[in-house]
Protein backbone atom coordinates (compact mmCIF):
# COMPACT_ATOMS: atom_id res chain seq x y z
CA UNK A 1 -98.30 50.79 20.92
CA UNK A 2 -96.84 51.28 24.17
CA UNK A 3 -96.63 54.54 26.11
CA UNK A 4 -93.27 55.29 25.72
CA UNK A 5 -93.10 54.99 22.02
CA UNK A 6 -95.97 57.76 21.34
CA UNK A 7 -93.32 60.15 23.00
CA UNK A 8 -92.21 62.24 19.99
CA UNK A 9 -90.24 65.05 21.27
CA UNK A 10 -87.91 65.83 24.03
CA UNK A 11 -89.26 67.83 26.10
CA UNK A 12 -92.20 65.66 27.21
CA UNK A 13 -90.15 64.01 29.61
CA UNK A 14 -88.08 67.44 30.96
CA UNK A 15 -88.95 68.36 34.64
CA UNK A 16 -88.27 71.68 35.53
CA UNK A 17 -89.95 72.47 38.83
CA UNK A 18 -88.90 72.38 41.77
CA UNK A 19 -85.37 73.69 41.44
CA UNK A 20 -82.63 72.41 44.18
CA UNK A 21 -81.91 74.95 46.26
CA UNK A 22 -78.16 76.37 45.51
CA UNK A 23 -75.37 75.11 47.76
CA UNK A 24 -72.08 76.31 48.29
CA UNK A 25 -69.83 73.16 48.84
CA UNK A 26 -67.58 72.84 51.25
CA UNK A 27 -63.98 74.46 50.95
CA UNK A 28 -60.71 74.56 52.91
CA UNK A 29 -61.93 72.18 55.60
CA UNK A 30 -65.24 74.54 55.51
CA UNK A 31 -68.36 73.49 55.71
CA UNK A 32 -71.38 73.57 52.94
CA UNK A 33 -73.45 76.60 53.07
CA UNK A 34 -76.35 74.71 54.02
CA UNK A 35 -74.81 72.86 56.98
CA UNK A 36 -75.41 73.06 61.02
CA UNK A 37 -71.69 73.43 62.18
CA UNK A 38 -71.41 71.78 65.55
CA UNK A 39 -67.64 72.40 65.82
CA UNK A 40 -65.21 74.41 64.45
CA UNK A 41 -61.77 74.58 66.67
CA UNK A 42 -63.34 77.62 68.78
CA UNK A 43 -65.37 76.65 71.31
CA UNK A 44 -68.39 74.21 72.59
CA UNK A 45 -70.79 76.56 72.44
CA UNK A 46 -73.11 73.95 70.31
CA UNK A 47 -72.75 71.01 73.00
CA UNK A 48 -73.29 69.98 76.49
CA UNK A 49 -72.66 67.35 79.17
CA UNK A 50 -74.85 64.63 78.63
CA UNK A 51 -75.38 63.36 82.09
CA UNK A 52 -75.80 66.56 83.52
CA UNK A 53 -77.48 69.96 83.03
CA UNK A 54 -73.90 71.88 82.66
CA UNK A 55 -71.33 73.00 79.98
CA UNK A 56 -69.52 70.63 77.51
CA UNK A 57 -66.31 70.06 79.76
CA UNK A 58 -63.82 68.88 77.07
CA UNK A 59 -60.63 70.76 76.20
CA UNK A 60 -60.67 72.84 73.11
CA UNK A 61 -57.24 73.69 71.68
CA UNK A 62 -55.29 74.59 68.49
CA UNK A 63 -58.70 74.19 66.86
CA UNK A 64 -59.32 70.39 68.17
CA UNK A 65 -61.55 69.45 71.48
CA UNK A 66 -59.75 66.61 73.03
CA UNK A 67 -61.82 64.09 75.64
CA UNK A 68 -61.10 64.91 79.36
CA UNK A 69 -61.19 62.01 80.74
CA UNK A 70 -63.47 61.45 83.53
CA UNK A 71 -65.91 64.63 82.39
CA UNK A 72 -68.32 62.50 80.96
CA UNK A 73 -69.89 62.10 77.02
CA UNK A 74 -71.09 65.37 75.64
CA UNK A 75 -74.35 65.73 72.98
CA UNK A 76 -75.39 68.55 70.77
CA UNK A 77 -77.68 71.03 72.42
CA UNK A 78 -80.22 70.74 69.41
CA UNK A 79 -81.84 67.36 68.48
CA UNK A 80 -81.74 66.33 64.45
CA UNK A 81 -83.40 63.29 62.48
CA UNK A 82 -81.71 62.47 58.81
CA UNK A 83 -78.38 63.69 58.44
CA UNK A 84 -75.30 63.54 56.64
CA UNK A 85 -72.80 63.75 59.78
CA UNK A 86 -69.22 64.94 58.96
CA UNK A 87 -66.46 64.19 61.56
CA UNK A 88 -63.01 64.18 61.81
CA UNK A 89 -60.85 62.43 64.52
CA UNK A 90 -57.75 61.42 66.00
CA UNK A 91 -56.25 58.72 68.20
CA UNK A 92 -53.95 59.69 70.64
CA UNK A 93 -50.15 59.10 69.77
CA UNK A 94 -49.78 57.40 72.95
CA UNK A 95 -50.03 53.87 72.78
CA UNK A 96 -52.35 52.80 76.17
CA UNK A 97 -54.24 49.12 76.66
CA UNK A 98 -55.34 47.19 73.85
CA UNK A 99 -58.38 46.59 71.46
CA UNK A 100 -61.22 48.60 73.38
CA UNK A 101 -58.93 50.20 75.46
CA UNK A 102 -57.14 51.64 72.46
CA UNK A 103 -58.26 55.43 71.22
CA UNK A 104 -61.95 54.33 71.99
CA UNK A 105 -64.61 56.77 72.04
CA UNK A 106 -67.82 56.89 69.44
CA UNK A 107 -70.56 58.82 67.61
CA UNK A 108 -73.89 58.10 68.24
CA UNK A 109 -76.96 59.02 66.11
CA UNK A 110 -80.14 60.15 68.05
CA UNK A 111 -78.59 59.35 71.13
CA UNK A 112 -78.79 55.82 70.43
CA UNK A 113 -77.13 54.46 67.44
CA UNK A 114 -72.95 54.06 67.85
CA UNK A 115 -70.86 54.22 64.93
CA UNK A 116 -67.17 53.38 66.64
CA UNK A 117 -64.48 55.14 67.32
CA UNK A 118 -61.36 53.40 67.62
CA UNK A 119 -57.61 53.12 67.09
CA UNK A 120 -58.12 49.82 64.75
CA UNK A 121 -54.22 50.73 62.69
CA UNK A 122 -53.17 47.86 63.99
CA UNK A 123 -54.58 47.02 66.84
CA UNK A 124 -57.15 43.50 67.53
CA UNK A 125 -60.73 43.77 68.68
CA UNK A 126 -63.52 42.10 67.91
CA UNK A 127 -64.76 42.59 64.26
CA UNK A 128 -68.17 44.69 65.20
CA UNK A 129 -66.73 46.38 67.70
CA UNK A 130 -64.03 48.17 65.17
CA UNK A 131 -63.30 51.28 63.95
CA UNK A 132 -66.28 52.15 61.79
CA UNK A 133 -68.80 49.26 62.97
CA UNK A 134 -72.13 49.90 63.75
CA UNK A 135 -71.26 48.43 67.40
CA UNK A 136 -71.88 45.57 68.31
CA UNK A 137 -73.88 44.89 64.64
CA UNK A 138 -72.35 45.38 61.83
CA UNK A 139 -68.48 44.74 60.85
CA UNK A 140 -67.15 47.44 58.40
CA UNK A 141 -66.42 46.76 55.02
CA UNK A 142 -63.16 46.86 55.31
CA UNK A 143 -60.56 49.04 57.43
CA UNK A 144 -59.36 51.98 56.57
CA UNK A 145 -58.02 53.65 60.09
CA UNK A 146 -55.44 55.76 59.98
CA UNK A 147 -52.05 55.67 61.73
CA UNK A 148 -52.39 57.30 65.46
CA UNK A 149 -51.81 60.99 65.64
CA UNK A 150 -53.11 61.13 61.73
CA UNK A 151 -56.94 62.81 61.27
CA UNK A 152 -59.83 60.10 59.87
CA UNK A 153 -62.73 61.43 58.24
CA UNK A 154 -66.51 60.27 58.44
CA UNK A 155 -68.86 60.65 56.52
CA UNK A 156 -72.15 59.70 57.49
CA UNK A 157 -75.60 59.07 55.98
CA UNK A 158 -78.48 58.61 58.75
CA UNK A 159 -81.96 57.39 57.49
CA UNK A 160 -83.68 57.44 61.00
CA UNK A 161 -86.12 54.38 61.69
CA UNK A 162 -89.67 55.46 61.88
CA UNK A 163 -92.44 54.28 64.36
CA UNK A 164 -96.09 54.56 64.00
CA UNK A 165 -98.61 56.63 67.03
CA UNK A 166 -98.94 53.22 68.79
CA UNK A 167 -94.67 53.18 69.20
CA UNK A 168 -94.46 50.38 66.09
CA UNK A 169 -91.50 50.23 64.36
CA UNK A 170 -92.68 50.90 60.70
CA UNK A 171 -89.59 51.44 58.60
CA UNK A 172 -85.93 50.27 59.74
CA UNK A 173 -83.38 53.26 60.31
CA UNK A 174 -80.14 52.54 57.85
CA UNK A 175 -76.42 54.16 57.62
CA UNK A 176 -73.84 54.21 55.37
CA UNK A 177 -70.35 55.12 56.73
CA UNK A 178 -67.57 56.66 54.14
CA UNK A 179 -63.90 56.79 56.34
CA UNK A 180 -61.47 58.23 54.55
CA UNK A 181 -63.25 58.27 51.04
CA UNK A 182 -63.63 54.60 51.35
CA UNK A 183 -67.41 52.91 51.83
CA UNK A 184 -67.45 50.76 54.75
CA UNK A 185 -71.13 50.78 55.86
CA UNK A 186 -73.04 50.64 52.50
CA UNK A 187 -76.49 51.55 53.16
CA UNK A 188 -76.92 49.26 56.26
CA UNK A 189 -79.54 48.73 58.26
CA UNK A 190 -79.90 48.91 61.65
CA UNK A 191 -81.31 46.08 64.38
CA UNK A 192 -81.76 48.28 66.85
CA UNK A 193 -80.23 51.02 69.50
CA UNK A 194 -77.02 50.19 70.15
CA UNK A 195 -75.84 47.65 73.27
CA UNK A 196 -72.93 46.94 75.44
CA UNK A 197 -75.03 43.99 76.86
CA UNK A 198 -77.54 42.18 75.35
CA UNK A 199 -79.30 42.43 72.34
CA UNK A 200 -80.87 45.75 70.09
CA UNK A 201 -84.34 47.07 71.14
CA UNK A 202 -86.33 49.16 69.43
CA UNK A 203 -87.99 51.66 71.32
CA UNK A 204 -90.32 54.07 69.46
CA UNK A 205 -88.48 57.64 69.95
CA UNK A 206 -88.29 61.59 67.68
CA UNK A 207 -85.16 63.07 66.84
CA UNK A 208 -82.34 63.24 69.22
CA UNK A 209 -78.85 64.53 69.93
CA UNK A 210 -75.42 63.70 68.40
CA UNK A 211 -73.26 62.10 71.40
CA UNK A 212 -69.39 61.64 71.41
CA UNK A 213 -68.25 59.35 73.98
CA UNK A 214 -65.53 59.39 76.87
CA UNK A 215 -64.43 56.49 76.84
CA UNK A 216 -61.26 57.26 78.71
CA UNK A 217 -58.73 58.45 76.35
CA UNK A 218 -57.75 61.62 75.18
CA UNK A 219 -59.17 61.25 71.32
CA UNK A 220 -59.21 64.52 69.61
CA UNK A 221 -62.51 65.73 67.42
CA UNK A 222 -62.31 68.83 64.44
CA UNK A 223 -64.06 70.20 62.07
CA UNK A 224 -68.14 68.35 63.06
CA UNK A 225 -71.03 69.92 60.34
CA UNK A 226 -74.55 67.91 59.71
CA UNK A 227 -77.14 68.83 56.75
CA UNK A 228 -80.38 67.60 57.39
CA UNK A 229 -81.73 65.94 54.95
């Protein structure tokens, strides 16, 4: 007789310990109860310059930052492993350039890992270098940008790769991408750090910062939360 058929009553198979912890989900454009906001319309008080020692130079407005062009990428003051990342974002209504030159700026997980940022409504760029690739490795699903001037919405589920005491990758780092309620990284994983030339390395690291690019153009950034998970 096997196992499960000696099971006679209900209960057996009833777990009751540990209880989740109670959340309050998010509402209004909130965040969960549980979250680390990072940004919400008032002020940059939870980021930085990333290049140098000083204050987060971006504009904050109307309860948006906006890149400033030439100030340089900014990263959260506190460093974070798994996440769930929620963003929201905005290419300018300004049509400028083409493909990368279009709306570009990006997220990037532990300081390493770029999930893009880009006007892709209508616009032509290489397929892994879209709105919503991991750059440079892995095309989206499918798109699902919004017209310029309109808010998108990621959501963003970081398992962060692992390395041993001898700096040994042991166990891949993977990320699923939801842009406007629609799947378009489904649990992928990632080759490496994330490069403009040349091909992914994987250097052992710890947790790191969230980084939003300046790539140039004024995109506009509200409403950033994380859990970690």
């Amino acid at each position: 007789m096997s196992a499960s058929a000696q099971i006679t009553n209900p209960e057996a198979t009833e777990v009751w310990e540990p209880v989740p912890q109670k959340v309050n989900p998010a509402k209004n454009g909130g965040a969960p109860s549980d979250a680390v906001v990072l940004f919400d319309g008032s002020n940059l008080n939870a980021w930085k310059s990333r290049n140098e020692d000083k204050p987060a130079g971006w504009k904050v407005e109307n309860g948006y930052m906006e890149v400033a062009r030439g100030t340089g990428d900014i990263m959260t003051k506190k460093t974070f492993g798994d996440i769930q990342l929620h963003i929201e974002w905005s290419a300018p209504t300004e049509i400028v350039g083409e493909g990368q030159g279009r709306g570009n700026s990006g997220v990037f997980l532990q300081e390493r890992y770029e999930v893009q940022i880009l006007d892709s409504y209508v616009s032509k760029t290489y397929s892994n270098g879209q709105a919503g690739s991991i750059y440079k490795q892995s095309i989206p699903l499918v798109n699902a940008t919004a017209a310029p001037g309109e808010w998108n919405v990621y959501d963003i589920i970081y398992k962060a790769p692992q390395f041993n005491k001898d700096g040994i990758k042991v166990a891949d780092g993977y990320v699923t991408v939801i842009h406007n309620g629609v799947v378009i990284q489904n649990h992928q994983r990632l080759l490496g750090t994330t490069e403009y030339i040349g091909f992914p390395k994987n250097s052992a690291h710890g947790d790191g910062a969230i980084i939003l690019q300046d790539h140039g153009n004024p995109v506009r950034f509200r409403n950033i939360w994380l859990r970690e998970l």
